[in-house]
N, C-alpha and C. Protein backbone atom coordinates (compact mmCIF):
# COMPACT_ATOMS: atom_id res chain seq x y z
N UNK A 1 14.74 -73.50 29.40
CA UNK A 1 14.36 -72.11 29.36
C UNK A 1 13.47 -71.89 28.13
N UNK A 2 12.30 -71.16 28.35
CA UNK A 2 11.54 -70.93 27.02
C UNK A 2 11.22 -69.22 27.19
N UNK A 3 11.90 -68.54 25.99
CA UNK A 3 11.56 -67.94 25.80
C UNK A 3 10.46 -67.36 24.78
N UNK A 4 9.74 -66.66 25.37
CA UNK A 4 8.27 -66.27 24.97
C UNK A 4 8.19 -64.98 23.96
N UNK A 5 8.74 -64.24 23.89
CA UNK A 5 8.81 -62.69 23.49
C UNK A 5 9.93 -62.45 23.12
N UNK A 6 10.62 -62.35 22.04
CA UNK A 6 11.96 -61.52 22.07
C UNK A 6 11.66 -60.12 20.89
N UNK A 7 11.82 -58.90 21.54
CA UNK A 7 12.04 -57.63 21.13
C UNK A 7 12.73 -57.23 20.29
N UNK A 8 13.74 -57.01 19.30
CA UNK A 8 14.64 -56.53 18.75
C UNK A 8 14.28 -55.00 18.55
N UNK A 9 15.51 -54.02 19.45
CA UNK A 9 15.40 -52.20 19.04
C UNK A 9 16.18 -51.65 18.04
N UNK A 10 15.65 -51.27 16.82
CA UNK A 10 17.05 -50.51 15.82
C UNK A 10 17.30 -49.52 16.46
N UNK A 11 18.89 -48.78 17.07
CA UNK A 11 19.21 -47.76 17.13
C UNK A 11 19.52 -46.87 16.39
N UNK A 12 19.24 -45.26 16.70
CA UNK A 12 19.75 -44.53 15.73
C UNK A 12 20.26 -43.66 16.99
N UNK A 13 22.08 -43.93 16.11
CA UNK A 13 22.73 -43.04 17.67
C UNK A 13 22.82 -41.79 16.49
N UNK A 14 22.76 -40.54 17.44
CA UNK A 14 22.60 -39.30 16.82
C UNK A 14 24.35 -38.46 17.61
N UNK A 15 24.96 -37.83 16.26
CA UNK A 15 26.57 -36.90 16.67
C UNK A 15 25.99 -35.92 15.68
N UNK A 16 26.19 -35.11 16.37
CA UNK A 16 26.34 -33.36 15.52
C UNK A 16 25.29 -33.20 14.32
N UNK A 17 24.04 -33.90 14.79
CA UNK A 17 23.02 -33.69 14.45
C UNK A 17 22.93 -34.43 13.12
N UNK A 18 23.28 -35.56 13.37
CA UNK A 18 23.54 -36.60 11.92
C UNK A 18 23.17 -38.13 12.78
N UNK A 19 22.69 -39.13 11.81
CA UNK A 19 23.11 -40.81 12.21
C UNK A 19 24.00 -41.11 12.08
N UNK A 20 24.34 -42.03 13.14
CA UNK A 20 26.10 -42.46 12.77
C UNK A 20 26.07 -43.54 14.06
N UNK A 21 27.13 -44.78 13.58
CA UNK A 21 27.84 -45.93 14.26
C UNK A 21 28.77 -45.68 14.32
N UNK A 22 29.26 -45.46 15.67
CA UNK A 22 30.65 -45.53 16.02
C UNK A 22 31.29 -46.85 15.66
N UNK A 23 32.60 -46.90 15.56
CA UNK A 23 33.56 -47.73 15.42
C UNK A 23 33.98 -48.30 16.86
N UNK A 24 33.73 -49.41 17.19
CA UNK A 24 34.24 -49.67 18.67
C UNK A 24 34.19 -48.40 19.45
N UNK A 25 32.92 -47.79 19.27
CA UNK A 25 32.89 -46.88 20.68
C UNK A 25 33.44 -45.29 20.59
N UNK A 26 34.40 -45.43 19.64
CA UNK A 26 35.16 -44.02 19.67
C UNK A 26 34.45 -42.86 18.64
N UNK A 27 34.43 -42.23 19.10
CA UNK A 27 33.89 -41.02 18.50
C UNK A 27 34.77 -40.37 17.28
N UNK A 28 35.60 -40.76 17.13
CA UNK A 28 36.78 -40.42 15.90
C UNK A 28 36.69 -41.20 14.98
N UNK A 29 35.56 -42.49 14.80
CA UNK A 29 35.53 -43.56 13.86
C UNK A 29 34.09 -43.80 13.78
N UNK A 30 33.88 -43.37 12.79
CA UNK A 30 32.11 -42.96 12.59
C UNK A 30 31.70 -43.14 11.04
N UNK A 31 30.45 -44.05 11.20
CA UNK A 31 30.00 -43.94 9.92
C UNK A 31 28.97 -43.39 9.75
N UNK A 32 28.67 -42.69 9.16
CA UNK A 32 27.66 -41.61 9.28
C UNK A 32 26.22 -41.95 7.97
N UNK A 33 25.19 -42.08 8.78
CA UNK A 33 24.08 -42.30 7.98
C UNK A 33 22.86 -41.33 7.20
N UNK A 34 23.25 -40.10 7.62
CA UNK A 34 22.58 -38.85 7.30
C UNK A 34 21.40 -38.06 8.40
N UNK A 35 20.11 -37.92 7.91
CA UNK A 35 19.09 -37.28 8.74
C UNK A 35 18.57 -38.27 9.81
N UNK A 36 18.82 -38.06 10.92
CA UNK A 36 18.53 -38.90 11.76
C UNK A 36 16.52 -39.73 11.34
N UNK A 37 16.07 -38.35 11.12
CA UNK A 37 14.46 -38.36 11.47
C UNK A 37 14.27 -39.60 9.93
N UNK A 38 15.10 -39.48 8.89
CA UNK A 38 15.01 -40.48 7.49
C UNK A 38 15.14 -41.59 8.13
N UNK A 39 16.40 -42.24 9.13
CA UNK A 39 16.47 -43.17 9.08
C UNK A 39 15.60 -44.00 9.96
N UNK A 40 14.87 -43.16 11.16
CA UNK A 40 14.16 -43.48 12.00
C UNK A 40 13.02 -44.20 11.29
N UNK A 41 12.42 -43.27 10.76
CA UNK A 41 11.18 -43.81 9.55
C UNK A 41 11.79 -44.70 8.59
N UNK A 42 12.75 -45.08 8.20
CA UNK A 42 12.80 -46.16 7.49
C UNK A 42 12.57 -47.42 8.70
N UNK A 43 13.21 -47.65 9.68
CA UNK A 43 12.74 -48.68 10.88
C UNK A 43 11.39 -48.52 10.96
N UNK A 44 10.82 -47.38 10.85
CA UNK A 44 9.24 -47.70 11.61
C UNK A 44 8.56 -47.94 10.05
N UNK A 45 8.67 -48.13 9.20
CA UNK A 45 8.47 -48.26 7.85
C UNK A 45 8.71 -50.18 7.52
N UNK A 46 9.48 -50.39 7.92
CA UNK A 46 9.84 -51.83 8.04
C UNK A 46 9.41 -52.26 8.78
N UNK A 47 8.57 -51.97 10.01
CA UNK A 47 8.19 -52.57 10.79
C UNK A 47 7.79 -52.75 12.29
N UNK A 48 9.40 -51.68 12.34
CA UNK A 48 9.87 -51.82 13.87
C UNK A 48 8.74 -51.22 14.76
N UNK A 49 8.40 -51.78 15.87
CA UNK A 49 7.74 -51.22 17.08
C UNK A 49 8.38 -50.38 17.71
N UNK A 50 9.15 -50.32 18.37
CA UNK A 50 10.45 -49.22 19.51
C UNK A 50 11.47 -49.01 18.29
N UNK A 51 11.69 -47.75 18.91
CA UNK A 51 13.09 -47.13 18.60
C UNK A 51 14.28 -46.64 19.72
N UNK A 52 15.42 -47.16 19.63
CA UNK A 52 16.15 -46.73 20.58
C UNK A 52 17.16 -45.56 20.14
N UNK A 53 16.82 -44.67 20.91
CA UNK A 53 17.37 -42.91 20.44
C UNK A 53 18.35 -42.67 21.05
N UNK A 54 19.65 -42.55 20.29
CA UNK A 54 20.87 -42.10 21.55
C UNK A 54 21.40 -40.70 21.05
N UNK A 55 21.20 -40.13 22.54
CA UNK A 55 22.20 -38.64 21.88
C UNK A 55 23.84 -38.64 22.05
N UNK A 56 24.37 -39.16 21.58
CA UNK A 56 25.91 -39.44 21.70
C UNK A 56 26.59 -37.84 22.18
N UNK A 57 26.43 -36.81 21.75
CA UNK A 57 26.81 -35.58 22.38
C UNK A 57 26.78 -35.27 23.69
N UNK A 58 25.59 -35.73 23.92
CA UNK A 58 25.19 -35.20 25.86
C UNK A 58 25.64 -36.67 26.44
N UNK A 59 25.78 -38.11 25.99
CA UNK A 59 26.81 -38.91 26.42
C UNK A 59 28.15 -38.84 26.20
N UNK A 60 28.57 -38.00 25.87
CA UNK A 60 30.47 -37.80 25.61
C UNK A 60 30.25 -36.47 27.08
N UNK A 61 29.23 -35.69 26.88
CA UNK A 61 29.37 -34.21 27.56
C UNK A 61 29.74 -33.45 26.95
N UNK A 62 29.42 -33.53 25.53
CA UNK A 62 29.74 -31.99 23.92
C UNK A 62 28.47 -31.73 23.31
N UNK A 63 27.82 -31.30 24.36
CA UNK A 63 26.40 -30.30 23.78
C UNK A 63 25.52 -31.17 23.82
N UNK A 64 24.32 -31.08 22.93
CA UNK A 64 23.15 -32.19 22.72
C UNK A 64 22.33 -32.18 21.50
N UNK A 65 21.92 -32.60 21.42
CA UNK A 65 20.55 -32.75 20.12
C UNK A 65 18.53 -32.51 20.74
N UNK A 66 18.88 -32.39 21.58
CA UNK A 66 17.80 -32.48 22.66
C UNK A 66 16.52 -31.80 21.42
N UNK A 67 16.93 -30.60 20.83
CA UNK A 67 15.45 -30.30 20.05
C UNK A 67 15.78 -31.26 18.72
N UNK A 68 16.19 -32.09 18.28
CA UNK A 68 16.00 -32.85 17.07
C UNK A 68 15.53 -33.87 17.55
N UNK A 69 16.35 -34.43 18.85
CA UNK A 69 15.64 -35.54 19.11
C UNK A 69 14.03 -35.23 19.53
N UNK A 70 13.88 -34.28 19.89
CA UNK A 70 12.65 -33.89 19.72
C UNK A 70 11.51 -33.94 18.47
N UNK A 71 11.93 -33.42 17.56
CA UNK A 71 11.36 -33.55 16.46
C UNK A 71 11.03 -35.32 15.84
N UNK A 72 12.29 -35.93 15.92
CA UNK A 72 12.22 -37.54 15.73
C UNK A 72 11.13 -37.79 16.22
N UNK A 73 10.77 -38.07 18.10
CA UNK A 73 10.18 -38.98 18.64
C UNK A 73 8.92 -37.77 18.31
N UNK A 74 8.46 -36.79 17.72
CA UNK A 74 6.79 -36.13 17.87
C UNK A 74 6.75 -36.68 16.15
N UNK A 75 7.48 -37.19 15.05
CA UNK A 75 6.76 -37.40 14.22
C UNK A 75 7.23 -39.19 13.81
N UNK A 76 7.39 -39.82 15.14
CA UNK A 76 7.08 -41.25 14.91
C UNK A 76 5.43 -41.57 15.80
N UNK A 77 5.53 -42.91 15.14
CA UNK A 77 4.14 -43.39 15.48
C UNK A 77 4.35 -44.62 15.96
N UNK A 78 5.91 -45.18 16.37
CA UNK A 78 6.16 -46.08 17.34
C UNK A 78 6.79 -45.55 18.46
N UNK A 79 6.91 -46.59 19.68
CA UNK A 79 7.62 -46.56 20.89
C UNK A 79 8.78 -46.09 20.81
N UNK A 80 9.44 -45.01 21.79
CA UNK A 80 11.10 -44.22 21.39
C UNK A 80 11.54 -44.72 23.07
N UNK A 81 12.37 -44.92 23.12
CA UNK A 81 13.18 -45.02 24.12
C UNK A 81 14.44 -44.44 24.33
């Protein structure tokens, strides 16, 4: 097998309008990284091509981020997914 291309995406999962890694998944175990839109630009600052954007709120079904994540992907200048 040869692989030709490999991608790597930094995520920035977004809760209650903050960055944060869940702990195995649960929403009660969170480490929280601050302004989502800071940490985004630090990835596209380092390098990164894509960004992978999660709204963890509207995936649980407790509201959304829909206008921040907004704001993120209109003031990057890489790929958002």
């Amino acid at each position: 097998m040869t692989i030709k291309n490999l991608e790597l995406l930094p995520a920035v999962d977004v809760k209650d309008g903050r960055a944060v890694r869940l702990v195995q998944g649960e929403l009660a175990k969170e480490t929280v990284y601050g302004d989502p839109l800071d940490v985004a630009l630090e990835f596209q600052s380092a390098g990164a091509e894509w960004l992978h954007l999660v709204d963890l709120d509207a995936a649980f079904g407790r509201g959304n981020n829909s206008e921040l994540l907004a704001r993120v992907v209109g003031a990057l200048d890489i790929k958002v997914e």
